[in-house]
Protein backbone atom coordinates (compact mmCIF):
# COMPACT_ATOMS: atom_id res chain seq x y z
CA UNK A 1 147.30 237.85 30.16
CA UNK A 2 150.99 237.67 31.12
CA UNK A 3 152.27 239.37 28.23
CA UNK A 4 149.33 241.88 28.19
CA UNK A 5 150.92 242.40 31.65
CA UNK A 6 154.51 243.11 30.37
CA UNK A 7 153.33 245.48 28.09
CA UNK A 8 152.02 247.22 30.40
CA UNK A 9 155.15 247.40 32.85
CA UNK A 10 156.98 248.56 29.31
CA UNK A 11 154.17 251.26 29.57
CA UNK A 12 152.67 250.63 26.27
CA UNK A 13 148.97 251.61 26.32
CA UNK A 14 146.59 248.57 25.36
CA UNK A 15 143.02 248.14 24.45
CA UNK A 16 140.93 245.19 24.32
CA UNK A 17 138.00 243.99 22.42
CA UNK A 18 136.50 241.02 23.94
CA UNK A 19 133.53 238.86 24.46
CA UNK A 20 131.02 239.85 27.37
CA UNK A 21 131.26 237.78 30.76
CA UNK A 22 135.11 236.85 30.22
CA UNK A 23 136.48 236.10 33.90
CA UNK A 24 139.32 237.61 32.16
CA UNK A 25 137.62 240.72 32.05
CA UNK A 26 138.41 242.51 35.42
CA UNK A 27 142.07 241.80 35.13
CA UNK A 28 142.50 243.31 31.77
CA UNK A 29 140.79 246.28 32.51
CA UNK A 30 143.25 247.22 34.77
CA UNK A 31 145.61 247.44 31.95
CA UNK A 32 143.50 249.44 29.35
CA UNK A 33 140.14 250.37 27.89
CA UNK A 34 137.69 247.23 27.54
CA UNK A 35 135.02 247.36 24.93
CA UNK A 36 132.73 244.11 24.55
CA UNK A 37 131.08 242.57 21.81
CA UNK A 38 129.41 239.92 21.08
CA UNK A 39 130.80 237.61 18.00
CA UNK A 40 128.24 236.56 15.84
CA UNK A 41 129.19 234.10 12.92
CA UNK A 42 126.29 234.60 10.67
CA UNK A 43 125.73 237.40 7.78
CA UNK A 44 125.02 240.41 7.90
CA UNK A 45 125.76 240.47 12.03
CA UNK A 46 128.91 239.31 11.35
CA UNK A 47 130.00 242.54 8.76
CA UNK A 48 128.73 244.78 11.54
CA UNK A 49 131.03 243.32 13.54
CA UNK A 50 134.51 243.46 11.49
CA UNK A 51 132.64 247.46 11.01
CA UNK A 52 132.63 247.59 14.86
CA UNK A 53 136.15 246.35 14.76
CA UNK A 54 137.34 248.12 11.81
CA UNK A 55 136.16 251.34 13.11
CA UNK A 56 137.98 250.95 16.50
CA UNK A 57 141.08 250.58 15.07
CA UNK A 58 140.31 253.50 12.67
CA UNK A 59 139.78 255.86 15.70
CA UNK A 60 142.53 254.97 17.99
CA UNK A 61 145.45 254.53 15.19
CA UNK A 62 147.38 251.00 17.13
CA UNK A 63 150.69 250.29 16.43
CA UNK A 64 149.61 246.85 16.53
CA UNK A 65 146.71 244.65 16.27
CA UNK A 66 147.07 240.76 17.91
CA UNK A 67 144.37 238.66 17.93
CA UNK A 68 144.48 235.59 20.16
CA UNK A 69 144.23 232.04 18.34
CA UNK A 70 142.96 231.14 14.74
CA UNK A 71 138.87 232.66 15.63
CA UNK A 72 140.11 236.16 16.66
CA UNK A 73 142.21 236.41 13.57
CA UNK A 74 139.51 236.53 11.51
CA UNK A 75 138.36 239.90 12.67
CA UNK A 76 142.03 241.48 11.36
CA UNK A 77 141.54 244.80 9.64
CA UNK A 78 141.52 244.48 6.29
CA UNK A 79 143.30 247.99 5.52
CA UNK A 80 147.88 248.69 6.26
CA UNK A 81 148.83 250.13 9.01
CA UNK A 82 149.17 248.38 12.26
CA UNK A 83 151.04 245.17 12.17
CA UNK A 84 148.46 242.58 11.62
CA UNK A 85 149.54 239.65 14.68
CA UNK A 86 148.52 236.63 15.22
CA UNK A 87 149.45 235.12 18.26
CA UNK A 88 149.09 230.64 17.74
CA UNK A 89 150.42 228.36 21.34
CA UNK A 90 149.14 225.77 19.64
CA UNK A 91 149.02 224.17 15.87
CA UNK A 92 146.45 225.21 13.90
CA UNK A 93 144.20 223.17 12.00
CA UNK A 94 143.55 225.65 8.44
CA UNK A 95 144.99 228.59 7.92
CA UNK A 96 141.78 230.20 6.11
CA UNK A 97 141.23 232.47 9.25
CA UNK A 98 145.23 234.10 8.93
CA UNK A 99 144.13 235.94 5.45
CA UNK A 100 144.72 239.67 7.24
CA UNK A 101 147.70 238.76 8.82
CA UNK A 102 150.83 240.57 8.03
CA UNK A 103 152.86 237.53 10.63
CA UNK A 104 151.72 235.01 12.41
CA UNK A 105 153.74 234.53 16.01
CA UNK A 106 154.02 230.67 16.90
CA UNK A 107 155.65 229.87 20.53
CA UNK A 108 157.69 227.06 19.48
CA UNK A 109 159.85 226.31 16.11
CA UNK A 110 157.60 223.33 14.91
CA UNK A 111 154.61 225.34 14.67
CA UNK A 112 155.53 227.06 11.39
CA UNK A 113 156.19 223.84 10.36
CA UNK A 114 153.10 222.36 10.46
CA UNK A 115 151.67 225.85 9.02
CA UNK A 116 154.00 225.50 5.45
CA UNK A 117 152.39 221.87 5.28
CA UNK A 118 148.94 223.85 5.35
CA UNK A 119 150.28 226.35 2.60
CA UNK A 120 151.28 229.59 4.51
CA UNK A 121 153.84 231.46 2.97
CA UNK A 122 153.02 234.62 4.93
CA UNK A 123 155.38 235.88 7.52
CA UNK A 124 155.94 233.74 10.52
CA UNK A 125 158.10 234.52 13.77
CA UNK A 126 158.83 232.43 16.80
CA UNK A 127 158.55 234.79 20.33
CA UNK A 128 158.18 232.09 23.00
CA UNK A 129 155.92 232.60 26.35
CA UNK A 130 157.76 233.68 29.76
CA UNK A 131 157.16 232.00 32.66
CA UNK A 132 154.11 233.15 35.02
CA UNK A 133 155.85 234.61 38.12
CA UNK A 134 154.09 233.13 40.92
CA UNK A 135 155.18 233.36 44.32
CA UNK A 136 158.11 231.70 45.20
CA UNK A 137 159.09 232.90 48.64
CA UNK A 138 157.77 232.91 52.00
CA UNK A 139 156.08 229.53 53.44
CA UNK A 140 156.01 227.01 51.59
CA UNK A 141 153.08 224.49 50.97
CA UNK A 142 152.16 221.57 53.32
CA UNK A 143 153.38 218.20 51.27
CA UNK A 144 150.91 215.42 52.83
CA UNK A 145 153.94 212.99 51.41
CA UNK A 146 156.15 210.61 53.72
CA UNK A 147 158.98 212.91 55.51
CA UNK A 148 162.64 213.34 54.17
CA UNK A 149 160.84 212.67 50.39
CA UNK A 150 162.46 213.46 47.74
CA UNK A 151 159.63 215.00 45.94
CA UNK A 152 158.68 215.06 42.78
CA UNK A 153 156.06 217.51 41.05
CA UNK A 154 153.93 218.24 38.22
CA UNK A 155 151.00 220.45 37.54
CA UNK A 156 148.36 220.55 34.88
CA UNK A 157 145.13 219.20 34.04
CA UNK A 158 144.02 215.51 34.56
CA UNK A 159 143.86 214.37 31.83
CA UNK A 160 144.95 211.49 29.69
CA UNK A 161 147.91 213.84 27.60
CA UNK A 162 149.78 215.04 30.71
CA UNK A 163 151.03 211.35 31.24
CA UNK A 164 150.48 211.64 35.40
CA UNK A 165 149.84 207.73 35.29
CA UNK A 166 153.30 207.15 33.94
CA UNK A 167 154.61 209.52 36.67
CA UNK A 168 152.78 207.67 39.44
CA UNK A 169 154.03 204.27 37.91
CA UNK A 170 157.79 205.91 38.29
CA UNK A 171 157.14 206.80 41.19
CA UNK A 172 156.51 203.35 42.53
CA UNK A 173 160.02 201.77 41.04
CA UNK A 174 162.12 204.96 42.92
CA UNK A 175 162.81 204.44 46.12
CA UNK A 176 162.66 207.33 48.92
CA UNK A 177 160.13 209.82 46.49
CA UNK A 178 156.75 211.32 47.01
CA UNK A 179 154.68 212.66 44.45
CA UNK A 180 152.89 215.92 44.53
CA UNK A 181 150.04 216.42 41.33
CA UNK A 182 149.03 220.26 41.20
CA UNK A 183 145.58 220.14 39.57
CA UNK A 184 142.88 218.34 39.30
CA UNK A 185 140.54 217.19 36.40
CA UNK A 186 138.21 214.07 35.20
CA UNK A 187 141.08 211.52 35.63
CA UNK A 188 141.74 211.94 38.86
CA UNK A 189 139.84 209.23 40.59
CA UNK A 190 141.77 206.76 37.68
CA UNK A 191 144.67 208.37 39.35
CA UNK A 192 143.74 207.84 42.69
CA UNK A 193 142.91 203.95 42.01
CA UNK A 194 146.28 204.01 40.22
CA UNK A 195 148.22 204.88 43.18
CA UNK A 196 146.16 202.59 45.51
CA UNK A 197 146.41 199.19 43.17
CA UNK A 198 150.53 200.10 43.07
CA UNK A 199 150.17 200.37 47.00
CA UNK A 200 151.82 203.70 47.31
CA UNK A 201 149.16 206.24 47.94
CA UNK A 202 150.39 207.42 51.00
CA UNK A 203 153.46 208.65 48.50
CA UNK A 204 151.07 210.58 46.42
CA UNK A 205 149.69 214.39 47.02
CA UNK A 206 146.98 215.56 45.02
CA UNK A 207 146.33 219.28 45.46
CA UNK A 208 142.99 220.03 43.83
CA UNK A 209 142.75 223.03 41.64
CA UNK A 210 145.11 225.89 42.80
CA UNK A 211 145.60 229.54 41.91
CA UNK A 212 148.91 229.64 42.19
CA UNK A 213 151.05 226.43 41.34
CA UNK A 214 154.48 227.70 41.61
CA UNK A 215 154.66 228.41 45.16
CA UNK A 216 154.34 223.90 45.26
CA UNK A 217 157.09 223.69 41.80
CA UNK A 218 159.44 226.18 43.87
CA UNK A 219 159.21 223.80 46.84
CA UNK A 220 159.74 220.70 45.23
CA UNK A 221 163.10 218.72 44.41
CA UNK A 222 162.32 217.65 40.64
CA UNK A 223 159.81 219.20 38.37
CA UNK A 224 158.12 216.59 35.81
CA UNK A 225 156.94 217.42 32.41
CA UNK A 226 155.57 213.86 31.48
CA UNK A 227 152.77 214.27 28.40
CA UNK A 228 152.79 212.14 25.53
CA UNK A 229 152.58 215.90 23.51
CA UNK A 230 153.23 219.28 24.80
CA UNK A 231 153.84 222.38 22.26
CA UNK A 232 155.87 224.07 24.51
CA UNK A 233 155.86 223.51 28.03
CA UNK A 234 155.61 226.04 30.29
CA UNK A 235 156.48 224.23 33.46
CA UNK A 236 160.00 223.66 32.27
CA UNK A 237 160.02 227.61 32.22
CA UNK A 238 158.63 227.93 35.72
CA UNK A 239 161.16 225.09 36.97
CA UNK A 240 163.60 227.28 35.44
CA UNK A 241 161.83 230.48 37.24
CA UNK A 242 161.41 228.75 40.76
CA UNK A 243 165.05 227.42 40.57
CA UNK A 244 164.26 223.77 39.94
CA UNK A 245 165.47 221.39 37.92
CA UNK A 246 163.16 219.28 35.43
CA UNK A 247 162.85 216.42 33.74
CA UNK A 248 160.49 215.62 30.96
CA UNK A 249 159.55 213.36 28.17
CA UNK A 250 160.92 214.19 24.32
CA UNK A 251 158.10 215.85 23.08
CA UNK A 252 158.74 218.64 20.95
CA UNK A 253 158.08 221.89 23.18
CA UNK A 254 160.89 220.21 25.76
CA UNK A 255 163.19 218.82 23.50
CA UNK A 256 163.43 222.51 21.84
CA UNK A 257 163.97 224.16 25.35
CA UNK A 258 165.72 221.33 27.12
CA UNK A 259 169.68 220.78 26.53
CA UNK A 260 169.76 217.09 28.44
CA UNK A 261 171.96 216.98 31.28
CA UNK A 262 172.86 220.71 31.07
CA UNK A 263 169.50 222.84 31.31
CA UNK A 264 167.39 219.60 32.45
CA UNK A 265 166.71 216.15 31.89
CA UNK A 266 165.32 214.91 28.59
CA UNK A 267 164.60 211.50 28.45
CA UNK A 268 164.55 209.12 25.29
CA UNK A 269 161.02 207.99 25.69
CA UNK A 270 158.24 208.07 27.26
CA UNK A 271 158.08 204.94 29.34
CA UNK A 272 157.66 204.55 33.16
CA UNK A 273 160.84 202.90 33.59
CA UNK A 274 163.05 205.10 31.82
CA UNK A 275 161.06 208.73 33.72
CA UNK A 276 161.95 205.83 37.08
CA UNK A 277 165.73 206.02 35.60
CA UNK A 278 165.97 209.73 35.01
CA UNK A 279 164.51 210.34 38.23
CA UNK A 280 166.89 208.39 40.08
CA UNK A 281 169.70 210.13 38.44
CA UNK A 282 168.06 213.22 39.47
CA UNK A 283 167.53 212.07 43.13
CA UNK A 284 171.23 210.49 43.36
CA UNK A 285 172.99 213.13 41.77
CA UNK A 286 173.07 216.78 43.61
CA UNK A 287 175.77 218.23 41.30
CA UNK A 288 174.03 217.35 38.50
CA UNK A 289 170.95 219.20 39.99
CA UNK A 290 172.89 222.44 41.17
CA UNK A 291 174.40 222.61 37.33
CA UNK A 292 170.47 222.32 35.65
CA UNK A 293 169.19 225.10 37.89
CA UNK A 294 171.99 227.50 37.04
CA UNK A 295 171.87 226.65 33.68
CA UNK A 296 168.10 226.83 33.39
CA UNK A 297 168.18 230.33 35.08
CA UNK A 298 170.85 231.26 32.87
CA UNK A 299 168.86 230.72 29.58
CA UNK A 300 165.58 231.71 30.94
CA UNK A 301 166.96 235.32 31.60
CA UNK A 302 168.97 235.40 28.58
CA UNK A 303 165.85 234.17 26.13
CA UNK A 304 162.63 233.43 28.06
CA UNK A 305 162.20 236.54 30.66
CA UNK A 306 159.76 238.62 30.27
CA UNK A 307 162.00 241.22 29.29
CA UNK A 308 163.56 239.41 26.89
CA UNK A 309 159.69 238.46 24.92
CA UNK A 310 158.36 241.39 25.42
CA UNK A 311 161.30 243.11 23.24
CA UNK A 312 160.58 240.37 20.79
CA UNK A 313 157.27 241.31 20.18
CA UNK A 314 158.18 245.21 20.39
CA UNK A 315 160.52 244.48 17.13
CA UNK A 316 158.10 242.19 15.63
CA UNK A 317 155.83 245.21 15.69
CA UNK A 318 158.06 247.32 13.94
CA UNK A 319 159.07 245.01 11.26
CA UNK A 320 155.59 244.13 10.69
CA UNK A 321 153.85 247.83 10.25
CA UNK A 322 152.56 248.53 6.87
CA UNK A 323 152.95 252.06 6.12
């Protein structure tokens, strides 16, 4: 949706083929022409389909065609013309769905990697994802932490990947911080008895399920990427966006945005007491913070804007156009 958005502020005229009942549906169609179809798998509904599809692209003559993840690819015009896009945030398990493709796009540089171990040798470019500009002025959330905290934050889903028990274990050997967890999801109540067993619930915030998560980042003193595996990371972008600095665990979205000590902190592994470590040298170090935020804003305007992905697709386009 975000870059569907900057294409749009670039003035380039979209349409989109989609699924019926997507909650996405009344946001995109602010942007361009909606047509919906359902997506059958099985023969002969699913030829009438790629017709459906075919025949769209026959009558409106794209510059570009990008489906979304490995299932959308599938439905890729078979005959040159548009550039032939797929767009993958994540690694891909086959590439038997990428046959139309004239490039895939990948968000992070180990991506194509696992894709030559699968046996691509199509085209393959790395445009990363720009931060989601939230709003980062104005009031600022109600922290339900200790006063004078210095507060940590992290956002995401519940769940067992995103590593929030390690951060709530940190949190306990720091002295003087207060957690805030932007989400919500089926581990929270683990979470919660977490917190309570180390006896330091009244230094952990739980928001619930918000709309808007970097108004809370943007207030914060220390963002916290702590999953065991993240492709790319996009809170190290919005920390970057909201003028925060970050820490996170080494895994390989992070360590390919993250210059430690310069642009943020990248720690060596992923235990509790060496996030406790880097978030003490966070918390006792305000120079060190002041140099990560202008550093992080420096690199996020110079390769991670929106400007600056939006472009990269633009010239992807071109190079990518069968004539």
């Amino acid at each position: 949706m975000s870059l569907c958005q900057g294409f749009a502020e670039e003035g380039v005229e979209q349409r989109f083929l989609i699924r019926p009942h997507r909650t996405w549906h009344d946001e995109v169609a602010k942007l361009g022409a909606v047509k919906q179809s359902h997506y059958p798998r099985i023969w002969p509904f699913r030829a009438m389909l790629q017709h459906w599809v075919d025949k769209q692209v026959r009558d409106w003559k794209p510059d570009a065609v990008i489906a979304w993840m490995p299932k959308a690819a599938t439905l890729l015009p078979k005959a040159n013309g548009p550039a032939k896009l797929v767009r993958l945030g994540d690694y891909p398990r086959h590439i038997e769905h990428f046959a139309a493709a004239s490039c895939i796009i990948t968000n992070t540089p180990d991506i194509p990697n696992r894709l030559d171990s699968l046996g691509w040798t199509g085209a393959v470019e790395v445009i990363s994802n720009f931060p989601r500009v939230g709003e980062v002025t104005g009031e600022k959330p109600a922290f339900d932490l200790p006063k004078d905290s210095f507060i940590l934050c992290a956002a995401g889903r519940f769940v067992g990947l995103k590593g929030f028990d390690s951060l709530i274990r940190a949190t306990a050997l720091t002295q003087g911080t207060g957690l805030c967890l932007v989400g919500d999801g089926p581990e929270r109540k683990a979470l919660e008895t977490l917190a309570r067993d180390l006896g330091i619930s009244d230094r952990v915030q739980m928001t619930g399920w918000v709309s808007d998560p970097t108004r809370w980042l943007a207030a914060a003193d220390l963002a916290c990427v702590t999953s065991t595996h993240e492709t790319l990371g996009n809170v190290v972008l919005e920390a970057w966006h909201c003028g925060v600095p970050v820490i996170s665990t080494p895994t390989p979205g992070p360590s390919w945005l993250i210059e430690n000590g310069e642009t943020g902190i990248l720690l060596e592994d992923f235990a509790p007491e060496t996030l406790a470590a880097g978030i003490t040298r966070a918390k006792l170090d305000p120079s060190l913070r002041a140099t990560m935020v202008k550093n992080g804003a420096a690199k996020l305007e110079a390769e991670f804007s929106q400007k600056a992905i939006v472009a990269a697709y633009f010239k992807a386009i071109e190079r990518h156009r069968i004539y």
